[in-house]
C-alpha atoms as a PDB file:
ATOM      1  CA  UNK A   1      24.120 -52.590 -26.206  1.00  0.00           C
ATOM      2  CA  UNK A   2      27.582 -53.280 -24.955  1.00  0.00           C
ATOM      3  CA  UNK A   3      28.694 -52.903 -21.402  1.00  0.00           C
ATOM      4  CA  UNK A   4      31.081 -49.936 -22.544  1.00  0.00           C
ATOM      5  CA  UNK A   5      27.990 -47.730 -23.306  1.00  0.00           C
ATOM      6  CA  UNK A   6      25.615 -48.912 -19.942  1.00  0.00           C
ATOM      7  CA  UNK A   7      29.121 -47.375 -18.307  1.00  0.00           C
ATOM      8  CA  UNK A   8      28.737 -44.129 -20.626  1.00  0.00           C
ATOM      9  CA  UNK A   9      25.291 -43.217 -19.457  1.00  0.00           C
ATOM     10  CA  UNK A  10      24.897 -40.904 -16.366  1.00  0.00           C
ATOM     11  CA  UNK A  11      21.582 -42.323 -15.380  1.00  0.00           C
ATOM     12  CA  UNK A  12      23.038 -46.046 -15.359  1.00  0.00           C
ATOM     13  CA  UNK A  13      26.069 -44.994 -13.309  1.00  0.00           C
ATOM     14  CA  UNK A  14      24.137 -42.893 -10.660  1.00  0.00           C
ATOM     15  CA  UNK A  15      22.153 -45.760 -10.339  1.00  0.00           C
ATOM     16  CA  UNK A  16      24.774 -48.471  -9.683  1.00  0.00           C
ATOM     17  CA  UNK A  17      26.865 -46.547  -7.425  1.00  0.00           C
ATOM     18  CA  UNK A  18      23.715 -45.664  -5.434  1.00  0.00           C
ATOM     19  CA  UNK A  19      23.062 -49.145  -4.674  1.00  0.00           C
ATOM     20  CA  UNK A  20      26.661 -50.002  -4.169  1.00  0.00           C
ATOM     21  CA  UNK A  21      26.784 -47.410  -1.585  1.00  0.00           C
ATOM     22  CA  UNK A  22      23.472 -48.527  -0.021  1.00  0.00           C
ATOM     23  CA  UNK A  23      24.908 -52.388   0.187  1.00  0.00           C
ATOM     24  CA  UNK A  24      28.361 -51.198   1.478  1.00  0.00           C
ATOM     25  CA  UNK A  25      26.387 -48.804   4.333  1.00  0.00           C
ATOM     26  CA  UNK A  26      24.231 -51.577   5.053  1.00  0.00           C
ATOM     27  CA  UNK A  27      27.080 -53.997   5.506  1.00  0.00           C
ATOM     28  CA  UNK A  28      28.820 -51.469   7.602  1.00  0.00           C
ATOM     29  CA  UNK A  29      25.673 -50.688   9.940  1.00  0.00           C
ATOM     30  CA  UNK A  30      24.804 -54.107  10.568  1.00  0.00           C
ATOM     31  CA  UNK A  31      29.185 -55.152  11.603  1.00  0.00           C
ATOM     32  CA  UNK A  32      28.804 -51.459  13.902  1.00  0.00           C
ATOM     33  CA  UNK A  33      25.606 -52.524  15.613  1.00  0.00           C
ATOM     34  CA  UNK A  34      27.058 -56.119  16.736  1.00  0.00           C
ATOM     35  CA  UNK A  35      30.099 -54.434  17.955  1.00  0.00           C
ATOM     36  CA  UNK A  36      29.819 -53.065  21.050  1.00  0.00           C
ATOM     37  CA  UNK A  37      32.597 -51.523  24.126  1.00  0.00           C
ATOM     38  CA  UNK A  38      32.155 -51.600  27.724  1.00  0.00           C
ATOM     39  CA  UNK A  39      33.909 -48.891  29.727  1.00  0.00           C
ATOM     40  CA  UNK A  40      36.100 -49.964  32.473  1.00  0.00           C
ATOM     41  CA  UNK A  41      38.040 -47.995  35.325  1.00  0.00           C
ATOM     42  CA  UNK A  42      39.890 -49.549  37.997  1.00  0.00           C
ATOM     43  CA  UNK A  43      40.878 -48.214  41.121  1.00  0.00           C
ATOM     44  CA  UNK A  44      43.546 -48.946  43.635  1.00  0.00           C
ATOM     45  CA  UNK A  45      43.620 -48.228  47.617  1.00  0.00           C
ATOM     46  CA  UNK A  46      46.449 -49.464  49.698  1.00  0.00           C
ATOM     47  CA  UNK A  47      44.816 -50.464  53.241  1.00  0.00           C
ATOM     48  CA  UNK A  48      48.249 -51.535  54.748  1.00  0.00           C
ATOM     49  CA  UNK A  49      51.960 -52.146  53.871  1.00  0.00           C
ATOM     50  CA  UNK A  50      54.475 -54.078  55.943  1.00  0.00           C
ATOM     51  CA  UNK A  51      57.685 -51.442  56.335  1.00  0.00           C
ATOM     52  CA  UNK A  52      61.292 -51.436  58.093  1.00  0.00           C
ATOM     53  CA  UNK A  53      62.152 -47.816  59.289  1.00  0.00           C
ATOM     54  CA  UNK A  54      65.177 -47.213  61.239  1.00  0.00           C
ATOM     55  CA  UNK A  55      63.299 -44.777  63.179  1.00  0.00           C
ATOM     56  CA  UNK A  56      60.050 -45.078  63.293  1.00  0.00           C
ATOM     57  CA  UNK A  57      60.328 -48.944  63.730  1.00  0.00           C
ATOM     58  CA  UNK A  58      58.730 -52.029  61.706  1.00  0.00           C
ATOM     59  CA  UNK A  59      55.202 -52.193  60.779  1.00  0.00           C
ATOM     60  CA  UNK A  60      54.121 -55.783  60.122  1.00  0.00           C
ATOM     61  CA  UNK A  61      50.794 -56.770  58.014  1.00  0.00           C
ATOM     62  CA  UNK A  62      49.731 -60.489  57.954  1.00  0.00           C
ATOM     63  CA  UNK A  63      47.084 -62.658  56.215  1.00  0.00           C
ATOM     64  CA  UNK A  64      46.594 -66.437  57.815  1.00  0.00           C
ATOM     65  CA  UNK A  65      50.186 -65.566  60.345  1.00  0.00           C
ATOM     66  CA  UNK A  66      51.995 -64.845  57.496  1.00  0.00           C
ATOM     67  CA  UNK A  67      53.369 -61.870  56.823  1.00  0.00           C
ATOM     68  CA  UNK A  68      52.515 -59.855  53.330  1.00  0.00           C
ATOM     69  CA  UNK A  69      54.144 -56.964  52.210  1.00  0.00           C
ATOM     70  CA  UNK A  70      50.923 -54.957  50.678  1.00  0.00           C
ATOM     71  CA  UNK A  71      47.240 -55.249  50.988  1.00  0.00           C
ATOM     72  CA  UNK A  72      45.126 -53.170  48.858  1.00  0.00           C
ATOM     73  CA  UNK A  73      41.454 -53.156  48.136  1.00  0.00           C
ATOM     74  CA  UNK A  74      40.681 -53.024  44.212  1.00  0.00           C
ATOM     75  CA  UNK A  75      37.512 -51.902  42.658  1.00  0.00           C
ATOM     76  CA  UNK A  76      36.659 -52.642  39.058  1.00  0.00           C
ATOM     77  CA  UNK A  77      33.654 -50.733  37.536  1.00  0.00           C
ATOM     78  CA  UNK A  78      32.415 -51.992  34.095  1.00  0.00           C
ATOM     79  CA  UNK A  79      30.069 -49.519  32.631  1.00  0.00           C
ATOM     80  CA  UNK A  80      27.554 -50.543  29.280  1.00  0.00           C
ATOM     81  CA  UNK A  81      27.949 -47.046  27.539  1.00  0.00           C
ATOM     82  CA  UNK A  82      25.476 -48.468  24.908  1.00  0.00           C
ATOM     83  CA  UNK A  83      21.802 -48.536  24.317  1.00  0.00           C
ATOM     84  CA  UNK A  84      21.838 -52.164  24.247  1.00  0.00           C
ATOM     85  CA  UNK A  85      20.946 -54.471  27.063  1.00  0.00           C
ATOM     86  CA  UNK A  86      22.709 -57.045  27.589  1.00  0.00           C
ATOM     87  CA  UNK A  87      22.651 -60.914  29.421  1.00  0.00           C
ATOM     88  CA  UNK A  88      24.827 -63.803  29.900  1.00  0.00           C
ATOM     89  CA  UNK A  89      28.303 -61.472  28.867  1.00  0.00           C
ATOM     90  CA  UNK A  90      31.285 -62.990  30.425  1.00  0.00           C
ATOM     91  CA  UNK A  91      33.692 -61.095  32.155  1.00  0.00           C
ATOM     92  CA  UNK A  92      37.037 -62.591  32.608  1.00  0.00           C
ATOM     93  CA  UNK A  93      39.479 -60.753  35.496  1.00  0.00           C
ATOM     94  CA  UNK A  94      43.238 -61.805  35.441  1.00  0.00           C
ATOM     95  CA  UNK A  95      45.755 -60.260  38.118  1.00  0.00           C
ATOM     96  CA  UNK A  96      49.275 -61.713  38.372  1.00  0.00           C
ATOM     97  CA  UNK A  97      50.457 -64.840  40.036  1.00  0.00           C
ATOM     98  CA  UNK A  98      51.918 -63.107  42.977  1.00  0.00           C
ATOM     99  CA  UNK A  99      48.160 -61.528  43.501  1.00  0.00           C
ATOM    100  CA  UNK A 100      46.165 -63.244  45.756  1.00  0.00           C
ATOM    101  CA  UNK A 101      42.398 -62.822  45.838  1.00  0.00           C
ATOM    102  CA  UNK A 102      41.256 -62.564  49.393  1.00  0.00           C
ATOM    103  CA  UNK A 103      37.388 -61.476  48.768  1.00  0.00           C
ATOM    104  CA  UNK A 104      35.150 -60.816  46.096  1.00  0.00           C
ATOM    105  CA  UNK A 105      31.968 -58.600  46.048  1.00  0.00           C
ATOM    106  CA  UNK A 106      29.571 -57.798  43.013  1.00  0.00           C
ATOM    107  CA  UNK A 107      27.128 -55.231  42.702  1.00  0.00           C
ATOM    108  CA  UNK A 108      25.107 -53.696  39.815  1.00  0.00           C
ATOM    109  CA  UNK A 109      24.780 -50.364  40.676  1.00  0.00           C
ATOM    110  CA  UNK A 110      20.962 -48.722  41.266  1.00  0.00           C
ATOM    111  CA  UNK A 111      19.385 -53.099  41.147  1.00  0.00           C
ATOM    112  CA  UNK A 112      19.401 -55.351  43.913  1.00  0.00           C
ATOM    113  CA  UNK A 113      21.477 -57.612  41.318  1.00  0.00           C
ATOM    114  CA  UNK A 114      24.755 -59.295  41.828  1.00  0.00           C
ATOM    115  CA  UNK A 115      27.099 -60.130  39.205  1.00  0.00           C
ATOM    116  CA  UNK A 116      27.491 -64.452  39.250  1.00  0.00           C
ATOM    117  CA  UNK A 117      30.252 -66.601  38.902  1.00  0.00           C
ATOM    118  CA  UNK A 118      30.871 -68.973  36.393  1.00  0.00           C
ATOM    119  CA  UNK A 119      29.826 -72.271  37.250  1.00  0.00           C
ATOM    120  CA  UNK A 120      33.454 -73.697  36.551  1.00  0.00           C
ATOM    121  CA  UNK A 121      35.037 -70.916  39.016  1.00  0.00           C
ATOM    122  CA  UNK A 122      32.143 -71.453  42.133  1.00  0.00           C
ATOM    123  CA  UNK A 123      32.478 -75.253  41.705  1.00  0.00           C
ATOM    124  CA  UNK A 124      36.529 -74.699  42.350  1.00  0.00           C
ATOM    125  CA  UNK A 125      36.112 -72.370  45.367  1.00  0.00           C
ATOM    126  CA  UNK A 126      33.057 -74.912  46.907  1.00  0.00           C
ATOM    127  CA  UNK A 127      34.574 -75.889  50.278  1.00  0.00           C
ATOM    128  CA  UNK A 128      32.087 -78.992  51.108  1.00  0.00           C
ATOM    129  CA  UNK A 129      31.087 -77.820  55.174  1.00  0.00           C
ATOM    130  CA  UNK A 130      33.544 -78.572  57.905  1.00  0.00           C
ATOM    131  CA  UNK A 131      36.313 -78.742  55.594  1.00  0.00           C
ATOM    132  CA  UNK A 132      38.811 -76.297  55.105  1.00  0.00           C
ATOM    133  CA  UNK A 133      39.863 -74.690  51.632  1.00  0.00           C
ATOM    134  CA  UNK A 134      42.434 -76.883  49.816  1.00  0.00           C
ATOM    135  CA  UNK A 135      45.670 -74.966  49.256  1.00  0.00           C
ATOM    136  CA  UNK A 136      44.769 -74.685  45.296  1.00  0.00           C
ATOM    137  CA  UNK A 137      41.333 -72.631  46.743  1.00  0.00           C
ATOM    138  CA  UNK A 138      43.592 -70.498  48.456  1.00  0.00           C
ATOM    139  CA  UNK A 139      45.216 -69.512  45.525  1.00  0.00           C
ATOM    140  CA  UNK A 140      48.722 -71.256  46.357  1.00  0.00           C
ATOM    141  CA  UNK A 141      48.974 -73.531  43.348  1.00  0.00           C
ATOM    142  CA  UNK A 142      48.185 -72.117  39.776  1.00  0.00           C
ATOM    143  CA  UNK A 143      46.187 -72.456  37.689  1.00  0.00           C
ATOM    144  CA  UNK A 144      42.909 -71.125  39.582  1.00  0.00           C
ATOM    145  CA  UNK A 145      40.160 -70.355  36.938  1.00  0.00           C
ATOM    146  CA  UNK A 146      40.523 -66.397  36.937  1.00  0.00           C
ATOM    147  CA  UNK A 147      37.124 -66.309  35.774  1.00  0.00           C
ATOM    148  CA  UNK A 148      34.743 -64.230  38.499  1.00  0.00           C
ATOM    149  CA  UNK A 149      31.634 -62.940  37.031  1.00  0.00           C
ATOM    150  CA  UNK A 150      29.702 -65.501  34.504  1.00  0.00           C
ATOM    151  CA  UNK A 151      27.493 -62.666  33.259  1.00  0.00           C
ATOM    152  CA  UNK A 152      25.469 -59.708  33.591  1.00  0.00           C
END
């Protein structure tokens, strides 16, 4: 029997292309189920801005006597839209180098939980007691480790 007539009979063709299609799903199930999206939304609330109006005059808004020209308070929900329960996922936030980070809270919502920092990122904001923060903790010299939450 040569391979041309294994390829001529029905029977022998169902039956690879069966199992080729049951590898190829099973290949493809098992890459979906390790792949899996959060949902993020962000939102944005200016508290103050510092303005100049001819009429109206100048409204000043300051952080440590100096003056800044916004402050806003940012909120950043992460959402696991999945089945799957998750531990230890790292969550990396980035903002701009003219951003400064004034405060930080972490919540996960309906638990008593808090989302933790990494230990690289606590360890570079630790201000040792009755010392104050080095100008690289304020966030005046780059690079800060961006990294806030260490996990889930």
């Amino acid at each position: 029997m040569n391979l041309a007539d294994v390829f001529d009979n029905r029977l022998t063709v169902s039956i690879i292309s069966l199992l080729v299609g049951a590898f190829i799903s099973a290949v493809v199930t098992k890459l979906h189920a390790k792949t899996v999206g959060f949902r993020y939304s962000t939102r944005s609330e200016r508290m103050a801005l510092s303005a100049d109006d001819a009429v109206f005059g100048s409204v000043r808004v300051s952080w440590r006597d100096q003056t800044v020209r916004n402050l806003y308070l940012v909120s950043i929900e992460i959402e696991n839209a999945s089945t799957r329960d998750f531990e230890n996922v790292p969550l990396k936030v980035y903002t701009t180098s003219e951003t400064i980070l004034l405060n930080e809270r972490t919540a996960v919502v309906g638990t008593p939980y808090i989302v933790k920092w990494s230990d690289a990122f606590a360890a570079a904001l630790a201000v040792p007691p009755g010392e104050v923060p080095t100008p690289r903790q304020w966030g005046h010299l780059q690079p800060l480790p961006r990294v806030h939450a260490a996990g889930l």
